[in-house]
N, C-alpha and C. Protein backbone atom coordinates (compact mmCIF):
# COMPACT_ATOMS: atom_id res chain seq x y z
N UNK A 1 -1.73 89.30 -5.26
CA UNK A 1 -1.33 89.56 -6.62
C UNK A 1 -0.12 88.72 -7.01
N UNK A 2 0.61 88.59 -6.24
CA UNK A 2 2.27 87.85 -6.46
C UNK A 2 1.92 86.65 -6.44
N UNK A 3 0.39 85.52 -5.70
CA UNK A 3 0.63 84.85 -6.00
C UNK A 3 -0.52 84.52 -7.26
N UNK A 4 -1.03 85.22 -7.25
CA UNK A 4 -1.69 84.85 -8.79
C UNK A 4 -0.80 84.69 -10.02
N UNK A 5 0.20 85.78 -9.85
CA UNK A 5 1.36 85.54 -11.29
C UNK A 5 1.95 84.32 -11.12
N UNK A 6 2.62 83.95 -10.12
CA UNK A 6 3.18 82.62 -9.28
C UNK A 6 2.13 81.64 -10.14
N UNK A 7 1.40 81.83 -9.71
CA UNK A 7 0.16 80.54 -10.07
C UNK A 7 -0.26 80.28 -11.36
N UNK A 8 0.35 81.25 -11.90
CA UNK A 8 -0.56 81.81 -13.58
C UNK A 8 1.18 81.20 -14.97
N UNK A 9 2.20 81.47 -13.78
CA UNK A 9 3.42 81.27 -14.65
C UNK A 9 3.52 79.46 -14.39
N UNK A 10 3.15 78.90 -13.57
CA UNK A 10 3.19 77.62 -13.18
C UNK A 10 2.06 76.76 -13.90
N UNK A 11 1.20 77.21 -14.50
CA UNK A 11 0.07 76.51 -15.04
C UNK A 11 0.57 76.78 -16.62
N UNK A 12 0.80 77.60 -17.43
CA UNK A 12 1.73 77.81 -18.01
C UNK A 12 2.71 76.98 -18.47
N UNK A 13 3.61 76.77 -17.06
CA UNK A 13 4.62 75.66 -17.42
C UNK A 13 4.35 74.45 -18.10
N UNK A 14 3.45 73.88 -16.89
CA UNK A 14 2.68 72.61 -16.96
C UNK A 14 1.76 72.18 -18.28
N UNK A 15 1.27 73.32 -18.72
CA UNK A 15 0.02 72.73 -20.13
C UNK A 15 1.70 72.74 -21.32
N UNK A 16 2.50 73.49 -20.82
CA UNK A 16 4.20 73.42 -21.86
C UNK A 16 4.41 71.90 -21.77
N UNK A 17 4.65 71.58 -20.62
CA UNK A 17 5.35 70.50 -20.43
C UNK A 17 4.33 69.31 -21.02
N UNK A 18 2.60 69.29 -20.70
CA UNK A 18 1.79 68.66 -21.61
C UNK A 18 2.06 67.99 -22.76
N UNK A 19 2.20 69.45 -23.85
CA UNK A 19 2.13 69.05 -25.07
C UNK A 19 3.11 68.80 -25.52
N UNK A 20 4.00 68.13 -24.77
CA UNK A 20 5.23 67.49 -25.55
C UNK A 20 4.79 65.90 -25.86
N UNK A 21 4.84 65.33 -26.79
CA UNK A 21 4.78 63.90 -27.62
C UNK A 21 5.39 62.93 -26.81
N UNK A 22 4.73 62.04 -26.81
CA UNK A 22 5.66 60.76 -26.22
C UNK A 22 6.24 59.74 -26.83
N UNK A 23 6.44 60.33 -28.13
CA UNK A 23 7.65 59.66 -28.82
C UNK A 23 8.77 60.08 -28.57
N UNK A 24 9.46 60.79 -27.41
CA UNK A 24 10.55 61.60 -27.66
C UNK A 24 11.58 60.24 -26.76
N UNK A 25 12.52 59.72 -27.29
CA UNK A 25 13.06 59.43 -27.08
C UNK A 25 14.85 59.62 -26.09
N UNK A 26 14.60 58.65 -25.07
CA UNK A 26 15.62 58.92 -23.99
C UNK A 26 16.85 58.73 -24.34
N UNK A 27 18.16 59.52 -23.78
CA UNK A 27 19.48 58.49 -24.10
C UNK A 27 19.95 57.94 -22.86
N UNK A 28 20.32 57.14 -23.64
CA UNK A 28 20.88 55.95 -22.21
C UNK A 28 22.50 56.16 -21.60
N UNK A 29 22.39 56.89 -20.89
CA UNK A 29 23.92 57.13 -20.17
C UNK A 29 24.73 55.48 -19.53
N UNK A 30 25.67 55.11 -20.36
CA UNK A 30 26.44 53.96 -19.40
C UNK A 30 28.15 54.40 -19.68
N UNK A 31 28.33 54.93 -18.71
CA UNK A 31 29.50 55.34 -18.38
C UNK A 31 30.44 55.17 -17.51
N UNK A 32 30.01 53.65 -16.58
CA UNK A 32 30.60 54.00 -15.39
C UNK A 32 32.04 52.55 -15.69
N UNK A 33 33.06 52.54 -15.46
CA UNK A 33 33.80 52.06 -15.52
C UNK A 33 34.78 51.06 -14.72
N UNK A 34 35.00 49.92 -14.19
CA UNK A 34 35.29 49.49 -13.64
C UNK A 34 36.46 48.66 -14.05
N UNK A 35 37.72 48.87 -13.15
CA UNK A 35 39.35 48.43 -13.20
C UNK A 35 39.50 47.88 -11.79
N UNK A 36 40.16 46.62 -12.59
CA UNK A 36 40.37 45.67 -11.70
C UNK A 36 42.34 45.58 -12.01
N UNK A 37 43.06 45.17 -10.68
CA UNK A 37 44.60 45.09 -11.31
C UNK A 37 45.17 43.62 -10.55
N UNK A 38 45.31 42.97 -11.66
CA UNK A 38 45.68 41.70 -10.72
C UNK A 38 47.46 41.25 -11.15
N UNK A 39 47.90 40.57 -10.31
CA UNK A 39 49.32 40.06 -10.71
C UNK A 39 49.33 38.78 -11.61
N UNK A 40 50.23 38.20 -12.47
CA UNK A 40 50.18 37.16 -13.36
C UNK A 40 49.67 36.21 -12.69
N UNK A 41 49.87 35.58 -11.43
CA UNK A 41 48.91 34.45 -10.60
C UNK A 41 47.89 34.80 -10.58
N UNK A 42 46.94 36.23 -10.64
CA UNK A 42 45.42 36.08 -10.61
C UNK A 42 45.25 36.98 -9.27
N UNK A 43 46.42 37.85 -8.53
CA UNK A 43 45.90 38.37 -6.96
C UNK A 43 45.62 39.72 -7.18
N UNK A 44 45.08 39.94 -6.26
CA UNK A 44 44.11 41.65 -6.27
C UNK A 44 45.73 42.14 -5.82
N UNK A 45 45.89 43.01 -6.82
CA UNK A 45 47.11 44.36 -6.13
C UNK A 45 46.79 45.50 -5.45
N UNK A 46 45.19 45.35 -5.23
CA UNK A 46 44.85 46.59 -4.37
C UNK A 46 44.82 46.16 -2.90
N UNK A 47 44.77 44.71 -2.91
CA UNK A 47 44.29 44.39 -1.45
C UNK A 47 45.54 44.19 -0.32
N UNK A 48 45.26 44.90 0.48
CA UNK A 48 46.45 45.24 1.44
C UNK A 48 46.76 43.85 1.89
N UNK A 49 46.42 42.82 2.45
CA UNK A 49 47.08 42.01 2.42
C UNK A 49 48.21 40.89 2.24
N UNK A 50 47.65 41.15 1.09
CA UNK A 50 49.06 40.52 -0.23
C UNK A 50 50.40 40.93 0.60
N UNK A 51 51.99 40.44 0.05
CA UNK A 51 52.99 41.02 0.03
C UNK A 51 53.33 41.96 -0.77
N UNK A 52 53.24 41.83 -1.82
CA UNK A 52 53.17 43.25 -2.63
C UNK A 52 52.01 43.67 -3.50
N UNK A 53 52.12 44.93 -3.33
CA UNK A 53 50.30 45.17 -3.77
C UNK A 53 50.30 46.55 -4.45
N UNK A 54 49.66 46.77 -5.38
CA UNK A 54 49.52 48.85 -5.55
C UNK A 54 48.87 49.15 -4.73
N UNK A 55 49.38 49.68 -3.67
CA UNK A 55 48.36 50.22 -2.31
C UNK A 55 47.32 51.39 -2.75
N UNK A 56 48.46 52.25 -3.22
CA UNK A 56 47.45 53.59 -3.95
C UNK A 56 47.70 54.08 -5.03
N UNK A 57 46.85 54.74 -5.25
CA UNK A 57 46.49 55.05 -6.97
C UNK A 57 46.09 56.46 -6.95
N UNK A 58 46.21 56.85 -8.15
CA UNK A 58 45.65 58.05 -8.48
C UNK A 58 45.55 58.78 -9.91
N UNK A 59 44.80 59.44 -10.30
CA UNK A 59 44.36 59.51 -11.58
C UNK A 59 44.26 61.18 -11.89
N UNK A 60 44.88 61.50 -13.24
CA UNK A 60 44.95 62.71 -13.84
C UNK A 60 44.90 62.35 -15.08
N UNK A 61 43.84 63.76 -15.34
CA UNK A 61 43.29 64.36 -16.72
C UNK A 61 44.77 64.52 -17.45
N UNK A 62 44.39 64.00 -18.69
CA UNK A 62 45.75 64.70 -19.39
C UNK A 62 45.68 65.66 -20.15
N UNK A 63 44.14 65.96 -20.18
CA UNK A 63 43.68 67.17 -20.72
C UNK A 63 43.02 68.07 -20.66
N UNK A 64 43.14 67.96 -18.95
CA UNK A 64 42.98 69.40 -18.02
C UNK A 64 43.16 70.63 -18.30
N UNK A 65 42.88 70.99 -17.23
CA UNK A 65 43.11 72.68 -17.39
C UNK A 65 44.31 72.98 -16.63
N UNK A 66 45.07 72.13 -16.45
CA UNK A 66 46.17 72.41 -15.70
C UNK A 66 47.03 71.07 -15.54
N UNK A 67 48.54 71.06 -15.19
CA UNK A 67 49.22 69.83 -15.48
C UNK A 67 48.63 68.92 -14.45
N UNK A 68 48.37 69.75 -13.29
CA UNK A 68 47.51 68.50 -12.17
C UNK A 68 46.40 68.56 -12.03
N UNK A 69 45.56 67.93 -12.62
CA UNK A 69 43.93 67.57 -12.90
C UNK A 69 43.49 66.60 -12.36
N UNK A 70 43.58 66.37 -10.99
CA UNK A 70 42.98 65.25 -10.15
C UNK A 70 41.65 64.78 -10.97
N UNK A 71 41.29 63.61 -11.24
CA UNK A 71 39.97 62.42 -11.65
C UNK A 71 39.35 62.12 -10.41
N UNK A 72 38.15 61.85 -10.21
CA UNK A 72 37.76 61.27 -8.90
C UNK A 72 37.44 59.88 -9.42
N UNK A 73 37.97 59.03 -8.51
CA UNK A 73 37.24 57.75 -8.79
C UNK A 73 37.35 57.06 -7.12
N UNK A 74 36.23 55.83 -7.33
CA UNK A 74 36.50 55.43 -5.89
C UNK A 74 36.73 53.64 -5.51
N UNK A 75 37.77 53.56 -4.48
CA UNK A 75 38.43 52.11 -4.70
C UNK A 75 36.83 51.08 -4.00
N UNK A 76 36.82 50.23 -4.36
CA UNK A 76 35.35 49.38 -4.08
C UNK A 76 35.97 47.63 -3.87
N UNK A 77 34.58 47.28 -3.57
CA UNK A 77 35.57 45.40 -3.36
C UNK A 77 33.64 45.16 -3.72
N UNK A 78 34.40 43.67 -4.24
CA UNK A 78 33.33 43.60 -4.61
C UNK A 78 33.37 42.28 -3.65
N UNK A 79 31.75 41.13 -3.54
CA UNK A 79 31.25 40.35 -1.99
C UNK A 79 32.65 39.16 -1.89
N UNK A 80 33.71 38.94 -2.78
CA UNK A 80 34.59 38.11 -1.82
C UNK A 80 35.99 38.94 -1.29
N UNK A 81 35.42 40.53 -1.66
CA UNK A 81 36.51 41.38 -1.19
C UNK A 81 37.84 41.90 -2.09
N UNK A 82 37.34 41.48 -3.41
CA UNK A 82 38.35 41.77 -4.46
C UNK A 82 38.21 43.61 -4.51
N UNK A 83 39.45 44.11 -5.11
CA UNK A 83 39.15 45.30 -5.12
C UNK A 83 39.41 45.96 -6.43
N UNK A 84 39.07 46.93 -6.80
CA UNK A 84 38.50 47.63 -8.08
C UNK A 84 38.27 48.80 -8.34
N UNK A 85 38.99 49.66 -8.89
CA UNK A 85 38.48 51.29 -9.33
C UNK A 85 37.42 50.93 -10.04
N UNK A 86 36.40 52.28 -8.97
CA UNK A 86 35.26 52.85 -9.97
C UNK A 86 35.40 53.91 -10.86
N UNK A 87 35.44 54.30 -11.78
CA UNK A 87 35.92 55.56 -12.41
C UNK A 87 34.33 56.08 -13.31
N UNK A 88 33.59 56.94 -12.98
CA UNK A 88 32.22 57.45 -13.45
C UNK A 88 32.52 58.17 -14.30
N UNK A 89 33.26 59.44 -13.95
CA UNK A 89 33.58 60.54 -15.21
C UNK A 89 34.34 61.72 -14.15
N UNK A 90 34.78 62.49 -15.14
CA UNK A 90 35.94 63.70 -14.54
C UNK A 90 36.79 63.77 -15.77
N UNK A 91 36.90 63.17 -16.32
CA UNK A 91 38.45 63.32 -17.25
C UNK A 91 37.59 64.15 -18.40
N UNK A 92 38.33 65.72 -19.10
CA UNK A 92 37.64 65.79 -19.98
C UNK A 92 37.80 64.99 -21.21
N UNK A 93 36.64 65.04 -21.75
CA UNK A 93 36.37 64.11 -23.56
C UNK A 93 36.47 65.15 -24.58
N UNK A 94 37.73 64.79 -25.21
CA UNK A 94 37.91 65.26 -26.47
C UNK A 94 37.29 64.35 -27.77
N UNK A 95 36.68 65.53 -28.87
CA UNK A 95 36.20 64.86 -29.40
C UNK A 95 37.11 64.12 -30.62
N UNK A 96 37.06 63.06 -30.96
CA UNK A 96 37.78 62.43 -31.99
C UNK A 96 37.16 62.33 -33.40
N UNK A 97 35.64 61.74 -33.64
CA UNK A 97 35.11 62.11 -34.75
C UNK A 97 33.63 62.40 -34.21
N UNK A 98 33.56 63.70 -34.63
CA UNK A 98 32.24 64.10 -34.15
C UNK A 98 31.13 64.97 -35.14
N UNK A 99 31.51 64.59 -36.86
CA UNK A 99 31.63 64.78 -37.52
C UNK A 99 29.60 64.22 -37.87
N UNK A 100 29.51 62.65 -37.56
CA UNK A 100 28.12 62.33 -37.73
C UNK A 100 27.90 62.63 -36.87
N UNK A 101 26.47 63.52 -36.58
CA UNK A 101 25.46 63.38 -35.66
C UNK A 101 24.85 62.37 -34.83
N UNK A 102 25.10 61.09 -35.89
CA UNK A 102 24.31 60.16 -35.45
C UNK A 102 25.43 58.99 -34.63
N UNK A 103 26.65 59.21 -34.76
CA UNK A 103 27.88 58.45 -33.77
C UNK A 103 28.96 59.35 -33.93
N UNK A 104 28.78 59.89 -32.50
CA UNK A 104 30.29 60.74 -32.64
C UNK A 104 30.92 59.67 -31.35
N UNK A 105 32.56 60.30 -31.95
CA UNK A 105 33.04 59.47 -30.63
C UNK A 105 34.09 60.60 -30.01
N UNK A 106 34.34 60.33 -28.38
CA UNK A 106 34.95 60.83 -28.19
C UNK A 106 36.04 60.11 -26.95
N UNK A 107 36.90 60.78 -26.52
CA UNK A 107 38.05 60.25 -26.03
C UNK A 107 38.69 60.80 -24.51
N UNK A 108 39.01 60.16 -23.51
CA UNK A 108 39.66 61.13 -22.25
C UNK A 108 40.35 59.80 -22.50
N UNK A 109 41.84 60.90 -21.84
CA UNK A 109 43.13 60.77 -21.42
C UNK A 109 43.49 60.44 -20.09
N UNK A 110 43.80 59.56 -19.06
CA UNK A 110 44.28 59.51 -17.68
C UNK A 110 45.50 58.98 -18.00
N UNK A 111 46.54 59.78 -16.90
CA UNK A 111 47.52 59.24 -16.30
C UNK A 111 47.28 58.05 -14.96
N UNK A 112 47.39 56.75 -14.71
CA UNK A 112 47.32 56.29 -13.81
C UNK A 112 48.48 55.98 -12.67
N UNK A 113 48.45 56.62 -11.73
CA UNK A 113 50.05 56.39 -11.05
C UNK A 113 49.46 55.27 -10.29
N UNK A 114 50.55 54.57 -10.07
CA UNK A 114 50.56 53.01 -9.45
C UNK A 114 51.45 53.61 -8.11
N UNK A 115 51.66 53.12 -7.03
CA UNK A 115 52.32 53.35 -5.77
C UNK A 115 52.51 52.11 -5.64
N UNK A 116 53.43 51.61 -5.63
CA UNK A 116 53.64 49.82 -5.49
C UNK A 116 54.81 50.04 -3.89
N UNK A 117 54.05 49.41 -3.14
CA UNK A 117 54.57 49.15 -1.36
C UNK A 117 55.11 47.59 -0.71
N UNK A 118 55.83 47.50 -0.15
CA UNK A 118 56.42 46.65 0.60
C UNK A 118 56.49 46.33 2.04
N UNK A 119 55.35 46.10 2.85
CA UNK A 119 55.28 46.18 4.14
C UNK A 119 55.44 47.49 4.63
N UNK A 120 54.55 48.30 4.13
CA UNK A 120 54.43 50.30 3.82
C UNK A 120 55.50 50.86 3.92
N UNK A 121 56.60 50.77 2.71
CA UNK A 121 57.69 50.94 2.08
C UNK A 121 57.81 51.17 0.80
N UNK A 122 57.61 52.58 0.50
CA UNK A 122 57.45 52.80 -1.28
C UNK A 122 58.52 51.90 -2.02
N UNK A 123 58.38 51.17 -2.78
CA UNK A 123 59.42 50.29 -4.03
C UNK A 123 59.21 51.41 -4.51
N UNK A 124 58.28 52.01 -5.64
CA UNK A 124 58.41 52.30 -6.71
C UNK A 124 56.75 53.15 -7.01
N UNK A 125 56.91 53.90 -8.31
CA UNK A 125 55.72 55.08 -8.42
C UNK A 125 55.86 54.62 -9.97
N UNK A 126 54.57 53.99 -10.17
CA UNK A 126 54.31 53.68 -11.89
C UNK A 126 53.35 54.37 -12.81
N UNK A 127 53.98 55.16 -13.51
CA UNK A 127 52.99 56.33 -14.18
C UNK A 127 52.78 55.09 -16.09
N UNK A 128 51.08 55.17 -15.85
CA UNK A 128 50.95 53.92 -16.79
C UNK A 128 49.43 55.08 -17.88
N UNK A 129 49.18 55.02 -18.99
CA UNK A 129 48.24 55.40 -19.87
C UNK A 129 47.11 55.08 -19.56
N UNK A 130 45.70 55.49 -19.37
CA UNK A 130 44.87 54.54 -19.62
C UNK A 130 43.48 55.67 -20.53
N UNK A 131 43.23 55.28 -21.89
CA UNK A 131 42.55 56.29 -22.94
C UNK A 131 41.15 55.29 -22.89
N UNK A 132 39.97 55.84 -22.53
CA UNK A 132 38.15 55.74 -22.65
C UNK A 132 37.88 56.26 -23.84
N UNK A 133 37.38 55.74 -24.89
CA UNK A 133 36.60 56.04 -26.12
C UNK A 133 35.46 55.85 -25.54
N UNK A 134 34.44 56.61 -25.99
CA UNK A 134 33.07 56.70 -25.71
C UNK A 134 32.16 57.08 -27.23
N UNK A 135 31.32 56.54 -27.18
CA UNK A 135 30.32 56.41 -28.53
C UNK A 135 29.18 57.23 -28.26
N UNK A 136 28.73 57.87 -28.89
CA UNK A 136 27.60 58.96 -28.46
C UNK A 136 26.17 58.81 -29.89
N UNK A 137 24.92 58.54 -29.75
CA UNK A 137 24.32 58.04 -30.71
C UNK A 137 23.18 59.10 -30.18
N UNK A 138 22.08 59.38 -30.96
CA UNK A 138 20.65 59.99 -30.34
C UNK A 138 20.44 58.74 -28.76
N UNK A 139 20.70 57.30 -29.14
CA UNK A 139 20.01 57.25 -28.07
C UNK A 139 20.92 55.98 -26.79
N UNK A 140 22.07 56.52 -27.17
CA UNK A 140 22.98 55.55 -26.07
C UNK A 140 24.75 56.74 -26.11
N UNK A 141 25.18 57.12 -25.04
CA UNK A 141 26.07 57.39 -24.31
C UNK A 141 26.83 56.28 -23.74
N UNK A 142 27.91 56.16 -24.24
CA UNK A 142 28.68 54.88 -23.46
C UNK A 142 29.89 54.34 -23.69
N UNK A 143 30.60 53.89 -23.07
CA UNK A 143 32.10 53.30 -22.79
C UNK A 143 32.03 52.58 -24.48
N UNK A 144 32.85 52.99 -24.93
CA UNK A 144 33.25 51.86 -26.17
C UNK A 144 34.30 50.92 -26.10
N UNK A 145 35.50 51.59 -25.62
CA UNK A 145 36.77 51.03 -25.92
C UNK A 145 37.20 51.48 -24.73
N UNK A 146 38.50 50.85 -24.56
CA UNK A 146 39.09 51.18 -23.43
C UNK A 146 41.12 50.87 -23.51
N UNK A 147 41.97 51.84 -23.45
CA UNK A 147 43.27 51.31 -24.20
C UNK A 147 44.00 51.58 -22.67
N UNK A 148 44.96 50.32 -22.24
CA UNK A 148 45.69 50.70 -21.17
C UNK A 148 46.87 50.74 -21.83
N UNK A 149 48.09 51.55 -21.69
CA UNK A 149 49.10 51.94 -22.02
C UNK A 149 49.31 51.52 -23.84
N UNK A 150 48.31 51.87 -24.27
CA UNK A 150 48.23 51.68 -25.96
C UNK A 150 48.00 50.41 -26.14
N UNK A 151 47.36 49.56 -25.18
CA UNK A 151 46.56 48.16 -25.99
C UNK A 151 45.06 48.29 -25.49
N UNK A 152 44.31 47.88 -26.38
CA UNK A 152 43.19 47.71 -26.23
C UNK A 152 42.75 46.42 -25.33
N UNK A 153 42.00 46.74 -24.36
CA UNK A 153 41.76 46.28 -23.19
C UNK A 153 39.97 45.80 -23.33
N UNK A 154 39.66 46.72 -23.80
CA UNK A 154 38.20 46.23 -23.56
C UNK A 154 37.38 46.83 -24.61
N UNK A 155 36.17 46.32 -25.32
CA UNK A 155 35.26 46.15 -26.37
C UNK A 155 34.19 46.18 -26.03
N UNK A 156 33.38 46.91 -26.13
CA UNK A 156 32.14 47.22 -25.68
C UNK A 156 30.81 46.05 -26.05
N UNK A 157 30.43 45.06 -25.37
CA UNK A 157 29.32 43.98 -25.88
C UNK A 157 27.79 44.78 -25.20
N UNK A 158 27.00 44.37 -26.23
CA UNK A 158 25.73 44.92 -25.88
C UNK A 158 25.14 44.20 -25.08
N UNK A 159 24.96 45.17 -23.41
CA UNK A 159 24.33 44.58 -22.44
C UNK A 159 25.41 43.97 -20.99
N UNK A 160 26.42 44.23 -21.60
CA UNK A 160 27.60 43.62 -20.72
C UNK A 160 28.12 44.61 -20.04
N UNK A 161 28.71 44.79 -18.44
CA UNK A 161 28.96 45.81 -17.68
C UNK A 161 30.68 46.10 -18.27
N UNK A 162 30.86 47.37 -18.20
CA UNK A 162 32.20 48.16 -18.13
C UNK A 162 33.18 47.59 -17.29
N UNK A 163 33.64 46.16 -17.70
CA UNK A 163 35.04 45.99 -16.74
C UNK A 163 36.21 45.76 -17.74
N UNK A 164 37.17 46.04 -17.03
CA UNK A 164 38.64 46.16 -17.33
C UNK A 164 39.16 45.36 -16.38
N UNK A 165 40.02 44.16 -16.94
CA UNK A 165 41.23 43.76 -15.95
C UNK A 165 42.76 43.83 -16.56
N UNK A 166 43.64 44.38 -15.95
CA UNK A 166 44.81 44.70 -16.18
C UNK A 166 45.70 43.69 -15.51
N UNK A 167 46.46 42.83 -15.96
CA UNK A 167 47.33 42.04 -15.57
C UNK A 167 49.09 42.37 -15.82
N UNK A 168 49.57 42.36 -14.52
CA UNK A 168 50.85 42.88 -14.51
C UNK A 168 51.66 41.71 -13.66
């Protein structure tokens, strides 16, 4: 008996899931973000090598649920070993105009702390802005803008990947 209902609620599902149209259109999630930090000569500040470098980093919501809202993101190198925050999502998005249906935009807040080292010797702890606008349409989700400490850093081109380079 239990599995006839089983069997009877599952066939059910399936002739549901049928008659849905195949015009229904997908949205395209591109969200993933990539920061690169180099010095005025052009050198990776993540890469331990260097003499001075931002060894570590770390990232908070500024509009958490609490003053310390850890972000996850993860440090990466890309094939000649350069290195680069990935940042996917965590920070919440406030909305800024969300007013059309058809493009709302919205906004997260990070604090980025810099740890800048000297032969593993803290110099110094650099608390720097960095604000993600995101564009939201029926059928694309995605990075628009990107502001590091109130300049605009990056412009969203159609078809072009999410990078940021920050020069200090």
């Amino acid at each position: 008996m239990k599995k006839n209902v089983f069997f009877g609620i599952l066939i059910i599902f399936c002739a549901f899931l049928s008659c849905r149209t195949g015009d229904d259109e997908l949205q395209r999630i591109d969200q993933i973000l990539n920061i690169y930090m180099k010095n005025k000569s052009g050198r990776d500040l993540f890469h331990k090598k260097n003499d001075s470098t931002y060894f570590t980093y770390s990232l908070n919501d500024v509009n958490g649920v609490a003053d310390l809202a850890p972000v996850n993101s993860t440090l990466k190198a890309t094939s000649d070993s350069t290195l680069f925050i990935e940042y996917i999502a965590g920070a919440k998005r406030v909305g800024v105009d969300t007013l059309n249906a058809d493009n709302k935009i919205y906004q997260s807040e990070i604090t980025v702390s810099l740890i800048k080292r000297l032969n593993n010797t803290i110099l110094d702890t650099i608390n720097e802005d960095l604000k993600i606008e995101y564009r939201m349409t029926p059928s694309v989700f995605e990075v628009s803008k990107v502001y590091y400490n109130d300049t605009l850093r990056f412009t969203k081109q159609e078809g072009s990947p999410n990078v940021v380079t920050i020069v200090k």
